[in-house]
Protein backbone atom coordinates (compact mmCIF):
# COMPACT_ATOMS: atom_id res chain seq x y z
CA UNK A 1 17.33 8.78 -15.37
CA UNK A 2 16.94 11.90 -17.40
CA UNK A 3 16.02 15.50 -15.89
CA UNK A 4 12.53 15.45 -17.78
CA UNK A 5 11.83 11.47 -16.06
CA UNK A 6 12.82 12.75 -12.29
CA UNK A 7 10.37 15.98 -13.00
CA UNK A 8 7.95 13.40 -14.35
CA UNK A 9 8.02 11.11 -10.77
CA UNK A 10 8.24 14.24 -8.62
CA UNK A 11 4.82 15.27 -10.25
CA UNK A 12 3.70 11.87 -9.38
CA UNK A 13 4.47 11.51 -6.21
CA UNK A 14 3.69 15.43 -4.87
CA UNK A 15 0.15 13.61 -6.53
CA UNK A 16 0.18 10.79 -4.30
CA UNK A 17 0.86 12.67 -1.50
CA UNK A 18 -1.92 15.51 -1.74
CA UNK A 19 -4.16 11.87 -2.03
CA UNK A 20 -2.02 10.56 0.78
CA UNK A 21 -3.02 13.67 2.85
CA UNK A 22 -6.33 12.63 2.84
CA UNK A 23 -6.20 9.32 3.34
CA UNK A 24 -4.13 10.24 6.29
CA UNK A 25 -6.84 12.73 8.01
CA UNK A 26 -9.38 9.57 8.21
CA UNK A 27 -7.38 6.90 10.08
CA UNK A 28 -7.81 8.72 13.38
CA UNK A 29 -11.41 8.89 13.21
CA UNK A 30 -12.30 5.15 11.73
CA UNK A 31 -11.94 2.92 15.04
CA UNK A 32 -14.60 6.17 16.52
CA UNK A 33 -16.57 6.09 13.56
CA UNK A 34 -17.26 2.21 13.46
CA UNK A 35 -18.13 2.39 17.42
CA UNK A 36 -20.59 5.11 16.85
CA UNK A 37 -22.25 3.10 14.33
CA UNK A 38 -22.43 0.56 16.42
CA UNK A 39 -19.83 -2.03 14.96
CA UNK A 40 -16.59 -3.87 16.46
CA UNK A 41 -13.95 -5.50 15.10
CA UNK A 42 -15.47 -8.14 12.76
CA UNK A 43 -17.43 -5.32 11.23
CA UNK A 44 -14.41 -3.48 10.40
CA UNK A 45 -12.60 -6.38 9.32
CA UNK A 46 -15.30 -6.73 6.58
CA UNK A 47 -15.00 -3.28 5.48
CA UNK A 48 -11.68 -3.82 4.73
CA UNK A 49 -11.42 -6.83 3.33
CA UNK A 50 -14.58 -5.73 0.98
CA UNK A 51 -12.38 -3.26 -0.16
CA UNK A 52 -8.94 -4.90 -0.61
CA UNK A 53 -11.42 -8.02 -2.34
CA UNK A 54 -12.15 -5.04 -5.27
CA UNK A 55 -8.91 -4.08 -5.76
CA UNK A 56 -7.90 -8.09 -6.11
CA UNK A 57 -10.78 -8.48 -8.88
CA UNK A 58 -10.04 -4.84 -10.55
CA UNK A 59 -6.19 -3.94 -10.71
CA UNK A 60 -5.04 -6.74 -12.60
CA UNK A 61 -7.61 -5.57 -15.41
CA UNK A 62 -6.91 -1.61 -14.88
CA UNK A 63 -3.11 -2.57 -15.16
CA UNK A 64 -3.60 -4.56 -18.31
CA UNK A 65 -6.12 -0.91 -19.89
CA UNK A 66 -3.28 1.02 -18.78
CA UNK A 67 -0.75 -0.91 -20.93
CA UNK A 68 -3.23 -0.43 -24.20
CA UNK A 69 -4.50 3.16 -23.49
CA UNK A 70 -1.47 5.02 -21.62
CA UNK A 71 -1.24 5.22 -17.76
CA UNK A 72 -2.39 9.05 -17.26
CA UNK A 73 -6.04 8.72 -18.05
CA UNK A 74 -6.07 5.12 -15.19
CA UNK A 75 -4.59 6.97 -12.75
CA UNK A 76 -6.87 10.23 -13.43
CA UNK A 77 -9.59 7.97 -13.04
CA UNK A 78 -8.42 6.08 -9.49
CA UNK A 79 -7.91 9.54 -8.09
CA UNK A 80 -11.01 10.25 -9.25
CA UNK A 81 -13.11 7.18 -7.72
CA UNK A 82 -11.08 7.95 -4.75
CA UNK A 83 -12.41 11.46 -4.28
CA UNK A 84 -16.10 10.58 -5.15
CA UNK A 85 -15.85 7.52 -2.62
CA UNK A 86 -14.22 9.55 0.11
CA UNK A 87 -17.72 11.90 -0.20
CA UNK A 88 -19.55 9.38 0.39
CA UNK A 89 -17.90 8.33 3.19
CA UNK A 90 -18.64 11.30 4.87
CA UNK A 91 -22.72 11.24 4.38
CA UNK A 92 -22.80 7.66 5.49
CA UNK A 93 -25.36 7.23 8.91
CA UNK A 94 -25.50 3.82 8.83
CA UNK A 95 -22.85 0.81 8.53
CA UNK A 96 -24.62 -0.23 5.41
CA UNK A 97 -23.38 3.06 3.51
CA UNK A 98 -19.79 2.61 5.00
CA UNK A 99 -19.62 -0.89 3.52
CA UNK A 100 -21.23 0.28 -0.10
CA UNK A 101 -18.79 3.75 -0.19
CA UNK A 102 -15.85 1.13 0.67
CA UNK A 103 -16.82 -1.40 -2.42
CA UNK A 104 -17.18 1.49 -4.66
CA UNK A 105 -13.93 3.09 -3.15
CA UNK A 106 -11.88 -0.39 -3.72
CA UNK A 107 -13.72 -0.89 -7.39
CA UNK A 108 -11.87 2.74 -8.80
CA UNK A 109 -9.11 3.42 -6.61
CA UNK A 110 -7.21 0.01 -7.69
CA UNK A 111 -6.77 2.31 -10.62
CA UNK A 112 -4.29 4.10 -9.10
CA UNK A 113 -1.63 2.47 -7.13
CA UNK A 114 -0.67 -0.38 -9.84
CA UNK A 115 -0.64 2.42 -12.95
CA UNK A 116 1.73 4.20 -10.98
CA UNK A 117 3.93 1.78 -10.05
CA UNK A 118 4.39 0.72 -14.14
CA UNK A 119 4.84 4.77 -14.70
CA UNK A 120 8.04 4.74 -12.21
CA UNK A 121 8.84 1.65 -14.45
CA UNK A 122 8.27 3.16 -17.80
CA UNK A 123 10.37 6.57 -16.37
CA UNK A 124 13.14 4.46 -14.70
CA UNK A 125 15.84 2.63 -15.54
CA UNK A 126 16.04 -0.99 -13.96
CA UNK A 127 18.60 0.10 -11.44
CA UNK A 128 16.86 2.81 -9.75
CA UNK A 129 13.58 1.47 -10.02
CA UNK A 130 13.78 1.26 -6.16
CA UNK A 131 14.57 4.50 -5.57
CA UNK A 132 11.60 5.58 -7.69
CA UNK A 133 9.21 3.18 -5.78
CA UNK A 134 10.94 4.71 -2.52
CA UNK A 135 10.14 8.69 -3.47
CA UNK A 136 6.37 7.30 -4.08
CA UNK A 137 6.34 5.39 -0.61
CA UNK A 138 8.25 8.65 0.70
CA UNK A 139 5.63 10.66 -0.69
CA UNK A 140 3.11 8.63 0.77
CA UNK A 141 4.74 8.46 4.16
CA UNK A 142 4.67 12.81 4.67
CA UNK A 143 0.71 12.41 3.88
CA UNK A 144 -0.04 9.85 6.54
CA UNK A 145 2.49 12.34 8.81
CA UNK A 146 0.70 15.45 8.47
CA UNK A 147 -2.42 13.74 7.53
CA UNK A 148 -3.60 12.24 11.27
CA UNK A 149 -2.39 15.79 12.73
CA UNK A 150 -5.37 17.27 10.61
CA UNK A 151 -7.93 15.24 11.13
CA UNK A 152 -7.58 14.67 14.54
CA UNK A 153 -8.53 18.72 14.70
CA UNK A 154 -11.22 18.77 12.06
CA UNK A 155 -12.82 15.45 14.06
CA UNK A 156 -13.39 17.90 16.72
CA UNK A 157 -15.93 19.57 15.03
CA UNK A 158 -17.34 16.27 13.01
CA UNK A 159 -16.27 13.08 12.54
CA UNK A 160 -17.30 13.42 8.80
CA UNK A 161 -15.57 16.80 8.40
CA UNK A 162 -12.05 14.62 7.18
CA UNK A 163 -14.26 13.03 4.88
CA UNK A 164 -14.99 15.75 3.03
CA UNK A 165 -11.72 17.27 3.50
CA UNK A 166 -10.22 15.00 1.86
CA UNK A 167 -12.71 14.05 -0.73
CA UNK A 168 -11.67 17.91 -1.82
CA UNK A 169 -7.65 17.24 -1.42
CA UNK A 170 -8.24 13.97 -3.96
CA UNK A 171 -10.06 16.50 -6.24
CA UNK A 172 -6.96 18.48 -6.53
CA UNK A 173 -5.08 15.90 -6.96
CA UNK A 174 -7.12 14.61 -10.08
CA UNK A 175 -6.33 18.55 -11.08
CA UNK A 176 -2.67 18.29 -11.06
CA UNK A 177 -2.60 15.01 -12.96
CA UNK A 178 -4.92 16.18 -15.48
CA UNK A 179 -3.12 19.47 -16.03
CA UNK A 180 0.56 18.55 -15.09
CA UNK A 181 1.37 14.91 -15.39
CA UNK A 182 2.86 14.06 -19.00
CA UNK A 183 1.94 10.61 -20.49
CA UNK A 184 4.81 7.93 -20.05
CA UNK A 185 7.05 8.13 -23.15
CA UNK A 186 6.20 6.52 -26.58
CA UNK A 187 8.65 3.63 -26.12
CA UNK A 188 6.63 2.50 -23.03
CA UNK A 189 3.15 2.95 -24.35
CA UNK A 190 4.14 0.97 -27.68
CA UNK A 191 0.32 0.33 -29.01
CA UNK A 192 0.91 -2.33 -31.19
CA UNK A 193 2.67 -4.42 -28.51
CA UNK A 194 0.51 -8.20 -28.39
CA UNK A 195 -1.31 -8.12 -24.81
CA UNK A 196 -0.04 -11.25 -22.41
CA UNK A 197 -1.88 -14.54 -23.30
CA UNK A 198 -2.82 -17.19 -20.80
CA UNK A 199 0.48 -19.29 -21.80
CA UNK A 200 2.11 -15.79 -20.75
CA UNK A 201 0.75 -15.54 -17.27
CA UNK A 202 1.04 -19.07 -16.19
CA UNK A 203 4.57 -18.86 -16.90
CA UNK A 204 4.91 -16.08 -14.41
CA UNK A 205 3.43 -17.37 -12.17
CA UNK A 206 5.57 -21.06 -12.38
CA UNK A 207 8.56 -18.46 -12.43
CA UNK A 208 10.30 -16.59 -9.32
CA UNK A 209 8.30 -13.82 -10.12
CA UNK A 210 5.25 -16.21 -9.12
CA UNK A 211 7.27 -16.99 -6.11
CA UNK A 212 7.75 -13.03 -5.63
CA UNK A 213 4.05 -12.44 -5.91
CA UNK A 214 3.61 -14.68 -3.06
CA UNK A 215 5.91 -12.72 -0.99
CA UNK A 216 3.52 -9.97 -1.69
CA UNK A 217 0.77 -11.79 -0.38
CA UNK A 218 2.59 -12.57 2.61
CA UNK A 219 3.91 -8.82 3.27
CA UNK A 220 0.68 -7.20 2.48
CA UNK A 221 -1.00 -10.57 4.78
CA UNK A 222 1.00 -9.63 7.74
CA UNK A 223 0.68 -5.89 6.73
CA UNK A 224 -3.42 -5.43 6.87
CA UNK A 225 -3.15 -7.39 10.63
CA UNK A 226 -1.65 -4.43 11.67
CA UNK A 227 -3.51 -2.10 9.90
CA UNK A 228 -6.76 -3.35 10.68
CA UNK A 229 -6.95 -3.03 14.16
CA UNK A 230 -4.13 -1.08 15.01
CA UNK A 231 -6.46 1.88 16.10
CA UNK A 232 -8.93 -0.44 18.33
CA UNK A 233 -5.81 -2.21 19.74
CA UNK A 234 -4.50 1.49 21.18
CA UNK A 235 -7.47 2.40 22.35
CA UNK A 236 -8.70 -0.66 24.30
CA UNK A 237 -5.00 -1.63 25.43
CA UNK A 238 -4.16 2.34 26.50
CA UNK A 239 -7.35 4.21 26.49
CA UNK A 240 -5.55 6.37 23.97
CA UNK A 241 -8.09 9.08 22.08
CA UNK A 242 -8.37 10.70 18.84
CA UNK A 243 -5.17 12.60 19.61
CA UNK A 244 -2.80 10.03 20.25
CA UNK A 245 -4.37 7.67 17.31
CA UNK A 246 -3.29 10.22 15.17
CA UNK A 247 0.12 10.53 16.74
CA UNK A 248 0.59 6.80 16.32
CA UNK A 249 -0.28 7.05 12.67
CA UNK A 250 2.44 10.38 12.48
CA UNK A 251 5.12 8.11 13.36
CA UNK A 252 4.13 5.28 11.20
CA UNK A 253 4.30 7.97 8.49
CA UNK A 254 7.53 9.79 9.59
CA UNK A 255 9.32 6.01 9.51
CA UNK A 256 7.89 5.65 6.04
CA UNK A 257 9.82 8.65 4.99
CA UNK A 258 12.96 8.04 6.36
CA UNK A 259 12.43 3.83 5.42
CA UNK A 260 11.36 4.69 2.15
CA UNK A 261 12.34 8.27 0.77
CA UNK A 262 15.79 7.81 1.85
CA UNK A 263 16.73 4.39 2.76
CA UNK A 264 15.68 1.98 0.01
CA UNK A 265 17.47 3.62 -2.44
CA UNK A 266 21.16 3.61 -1.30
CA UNK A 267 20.22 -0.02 0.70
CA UNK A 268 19.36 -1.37 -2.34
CA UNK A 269 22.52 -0.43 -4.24
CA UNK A 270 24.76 -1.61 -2.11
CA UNK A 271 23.08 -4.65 -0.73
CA UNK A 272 20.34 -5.88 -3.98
CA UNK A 273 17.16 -6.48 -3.30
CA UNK A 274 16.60 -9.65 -1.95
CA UNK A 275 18.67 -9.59 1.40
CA UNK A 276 16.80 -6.13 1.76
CA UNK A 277 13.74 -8.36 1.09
CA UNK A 278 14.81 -10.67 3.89
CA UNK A 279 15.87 -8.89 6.52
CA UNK A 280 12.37 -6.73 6.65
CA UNK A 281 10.70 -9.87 6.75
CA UNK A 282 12.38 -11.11 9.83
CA UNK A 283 12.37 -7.62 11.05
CA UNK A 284 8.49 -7.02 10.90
CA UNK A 285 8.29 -10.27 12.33
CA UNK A 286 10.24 -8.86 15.19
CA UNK A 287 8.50 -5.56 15.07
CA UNK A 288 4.98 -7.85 15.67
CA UNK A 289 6.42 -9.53 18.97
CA UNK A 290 7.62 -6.22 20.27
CA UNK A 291 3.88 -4.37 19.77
CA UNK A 292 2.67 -7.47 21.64
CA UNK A 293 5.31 -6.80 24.40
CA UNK A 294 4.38 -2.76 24.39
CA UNK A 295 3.29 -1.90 28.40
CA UNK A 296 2.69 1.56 27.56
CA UNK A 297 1.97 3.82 24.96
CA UNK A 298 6.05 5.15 24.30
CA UNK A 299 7.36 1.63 23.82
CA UNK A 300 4.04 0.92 21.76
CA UNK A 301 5.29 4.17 19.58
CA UNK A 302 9.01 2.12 19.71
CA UNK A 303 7.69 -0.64 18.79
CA UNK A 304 5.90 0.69 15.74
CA UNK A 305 8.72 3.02 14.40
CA UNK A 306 10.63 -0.89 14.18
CA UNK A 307 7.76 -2.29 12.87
CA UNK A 308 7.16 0.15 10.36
CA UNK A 309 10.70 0.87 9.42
CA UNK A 310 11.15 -3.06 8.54
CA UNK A 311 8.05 -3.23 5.96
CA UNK A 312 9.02 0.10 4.42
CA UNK A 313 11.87 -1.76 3.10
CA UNK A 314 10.26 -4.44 1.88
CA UNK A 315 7.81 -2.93 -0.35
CA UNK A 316 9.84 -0.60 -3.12
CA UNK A 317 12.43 -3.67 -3.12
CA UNK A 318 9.58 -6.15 -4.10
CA UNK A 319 7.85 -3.80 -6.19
CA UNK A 320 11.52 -2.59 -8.34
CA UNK A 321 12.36 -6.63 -8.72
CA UNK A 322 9.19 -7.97 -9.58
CA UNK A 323 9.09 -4.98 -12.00
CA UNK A 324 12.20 -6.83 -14.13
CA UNK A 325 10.38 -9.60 -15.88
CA UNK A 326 7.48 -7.38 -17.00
CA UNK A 327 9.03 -5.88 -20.27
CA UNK A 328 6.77 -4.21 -21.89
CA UNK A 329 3.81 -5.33 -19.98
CA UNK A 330 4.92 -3.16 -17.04
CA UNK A 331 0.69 -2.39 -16.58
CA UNK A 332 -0.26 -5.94 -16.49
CA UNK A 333 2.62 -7.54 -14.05
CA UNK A 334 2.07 -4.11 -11.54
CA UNK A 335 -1.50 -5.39 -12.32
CA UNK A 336 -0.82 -8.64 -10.82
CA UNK A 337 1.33 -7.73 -7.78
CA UNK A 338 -1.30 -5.09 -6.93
CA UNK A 339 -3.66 -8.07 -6.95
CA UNK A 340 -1.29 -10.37 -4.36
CA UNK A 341 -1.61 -7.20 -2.22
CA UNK A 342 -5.12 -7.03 -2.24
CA UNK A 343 -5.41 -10.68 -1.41
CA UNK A 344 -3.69 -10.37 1.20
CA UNK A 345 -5.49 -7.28 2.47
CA UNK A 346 -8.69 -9.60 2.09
CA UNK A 347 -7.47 -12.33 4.08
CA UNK A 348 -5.32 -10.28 6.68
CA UNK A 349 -8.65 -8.56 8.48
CA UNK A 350 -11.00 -11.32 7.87
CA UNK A 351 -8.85 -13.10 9.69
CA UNK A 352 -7.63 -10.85 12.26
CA UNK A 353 -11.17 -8.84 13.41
CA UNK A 354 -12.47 -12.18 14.93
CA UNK A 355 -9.06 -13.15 16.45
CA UNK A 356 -9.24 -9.42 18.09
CA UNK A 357 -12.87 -10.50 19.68
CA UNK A 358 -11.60 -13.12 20.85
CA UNK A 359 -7.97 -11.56 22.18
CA UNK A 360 -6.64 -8.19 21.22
CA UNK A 361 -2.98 -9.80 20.96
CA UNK A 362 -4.03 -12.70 18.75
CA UNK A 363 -3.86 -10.47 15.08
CA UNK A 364 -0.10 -9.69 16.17
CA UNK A 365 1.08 -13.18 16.77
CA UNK A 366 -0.64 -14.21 13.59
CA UNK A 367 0.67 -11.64 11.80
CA UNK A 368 4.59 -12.53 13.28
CA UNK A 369 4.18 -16.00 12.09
CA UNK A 370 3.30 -15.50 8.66
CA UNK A 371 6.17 -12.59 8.40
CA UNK A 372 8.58 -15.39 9.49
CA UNK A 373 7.38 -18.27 7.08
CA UNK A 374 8.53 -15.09 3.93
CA UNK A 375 11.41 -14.42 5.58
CA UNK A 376 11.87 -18.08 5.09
CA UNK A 377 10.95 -18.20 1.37
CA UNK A 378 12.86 -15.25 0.87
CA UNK A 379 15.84 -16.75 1.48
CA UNK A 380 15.33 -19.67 -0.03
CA UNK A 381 15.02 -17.36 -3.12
CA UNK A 382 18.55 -15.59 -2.41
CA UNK A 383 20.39 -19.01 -2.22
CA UNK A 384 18.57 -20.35 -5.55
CA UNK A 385 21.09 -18.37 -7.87
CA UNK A 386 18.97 -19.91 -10.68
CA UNK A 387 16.06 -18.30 -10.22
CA UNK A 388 17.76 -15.29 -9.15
CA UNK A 389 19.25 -15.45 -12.21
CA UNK A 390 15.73 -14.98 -14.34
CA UNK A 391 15.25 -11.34 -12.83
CA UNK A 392 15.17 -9.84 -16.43
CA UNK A 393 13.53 -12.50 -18.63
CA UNK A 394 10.68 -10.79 -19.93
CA UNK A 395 7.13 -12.17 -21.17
């Protein structure tokens, strides 16, 4: 990787995280928020699934504008929606507004995430695409850190005060990409390339990349279980408050630092990234028992640093292999796995905010079982050298 490509990702990712930061300050608040306006857990389960059911419809198609008009201008525009959305957020009264700020968020924020996941392509070479996708999750990881410590002090004063806070920390952010963020390089943004046909995406998906994508699903599946009612489950299983919400969501982002910034990287050269694909599988499977187990709020923190280490491994190992039969269709494949994601991030909460009604453990069982059934698949992947073997074949 050349000194001008690592500036290039470092811009990117200080991006993510001032967007990150943001993001971060709100988690604390939401489980309050949707009990002041009078929802529960199925209510928040459609919030989220509204919005993960946006990104499934638009990332595929921002991924595939990305790969025709350059990837700075999508991802000026996600951080963009994101900002606008996260305003609106913070005027909403009513559930009603919630659930029409979350569409809108999910509609232009898909921008983001997939466009710059093919820019750490474009800027990487295929070996340390991983470590790339790691310094973004890293990235990530210090926003949701310092993120929950912020808001839980600005909720003292309003629980829409975040909101706004970080509707103004995504505006900078949409600054420093305008102004600082170079477009990816020529050879990468080739305008006369032939966009992928129909032929072209069915034969991804009858590939192991289509297997891959389903090993998306299932991470992202198990993934927005967890997310989803993590913040109810603390505070009707512990009482916790505000405070200690946001200190479970610090060490959920401290793990994603160390899993991801510093981990994935050297894990990945030495071991390749299917057994790292594996093993976080069974491990978050693990990590979903042990929550269930917690009996007070330290081994629930335990629990969750396991948890959360496990799927921080998965995700830049996915992402960097997946990434190897895209060619020069990097926008359109990142497209596509942002879309398995989103699924899965549909399906995940609709599922799991009526099994929480009906028993607060329920969502973590679910979510260990379907964990175990990729861990499965995954390995049936590793010991298929053939299809191992395609990694590389491009479309």
């Amino acid at each position: 990787m050349t000194t001008a490509s690592r500036k290039n990702i470092y811009i990117l990712a200080f991006t993510l995280l001032v967007v990150m930061l943001g993001y971060g300050m709100v988690m604390p608040v939401m489980p309050f928020l949707i009990e002041k306006l009078g929802a529960g857990g199925t209510e928040l389960g459609w919030l989220v699934s509204t919005y993960s059911l946006m990104q499934l419809v638009c990332a595929p198609l921002w991924g595939m504008l990305s790969d025709r008009t350059g990837r700075k201008p999508i991802i000026a525009i996600g951080i963009l929606g994101y900002a606008l959305t996260m305003f609106l957020f913070g005027l909403a009264t009513r559930f009603w507004m919630l659930f029409l700020a979350r569409t809108l968020a999910g509609i232009l924020s898909s921008a983001a995430m997939p466009t710059a996941m093919a820019y750490i392509s474009d800027n990487s070479p295929q070996q340390e695409r991983s470590g790339g996708m790691g310094q973004l999750g890293g990235a990530i990881g210090v926003g949701v850190v310092a993120g929950p410590l912020l808001g839980g002090l600005l909720s003292k004063r309003a629980f829409s005060l975040p909101f706004f806070v970080g509707a103004g920390l995504a505006a900078l952010a949409f600054l420093l990409v305008l102004l600082l963020l170079p477009e990816s390089p020529p050879s990468a943004q080739d305008t006369k390339k032939q966009p992928l046909s129909w032929q072209d995406i069915r034969r991804i998906f009858s590939s192991s990349a289509g297997l891959l994508l389903l090993l998306i699903f299932i991470m992202s599946f198990g993934l927005a279980n967890f997310q989803g009612i993590i913040g109810l489950y603390a505070v009707d299983k512990f009482g916790c408050n505000p405070g200690q919400v946001g200190v479970l969501w610090m060490v959920i982002g401290a793990v994603l630092i160390l899993g991801q910034g510093g981990l994935t990287g050297p894990l990945t050269k030495r071991f390749g990234e299917l057994p790292l694909i594996c093993a976080g599988l069974a491990g978050g499977a693990m990590g979903f028992i042990l929550i269930s187990l917690a009996g007070d709020f330290t081994t629930l923190l335990l629990a969750l640093g396991l948890f959360t280490l496990a799927l921080a491994l998965i995700g830049p190992a996915l992402n960097a292999y997946i990434s190897r039969f895209a060619g020069e269709h990097q926008g359109t494949v990142m497209g596509l796995n942002s879309a398995s994601s989103s699924l899965g991030r549909v399906v995940g909460p609709l599922l799991a905010g009526p099994l929480f009604d009906l028993n607060i453990e329920y969502p973590l069982w679910s979510g260990a079982g379907i964990l175990l059934l990729g861990a499965f698949m995954a390995v049936s992947l590793l010991r298929s050298p053939g299809k191992s073997s395609q990694a590389g074949q491009h479309f």
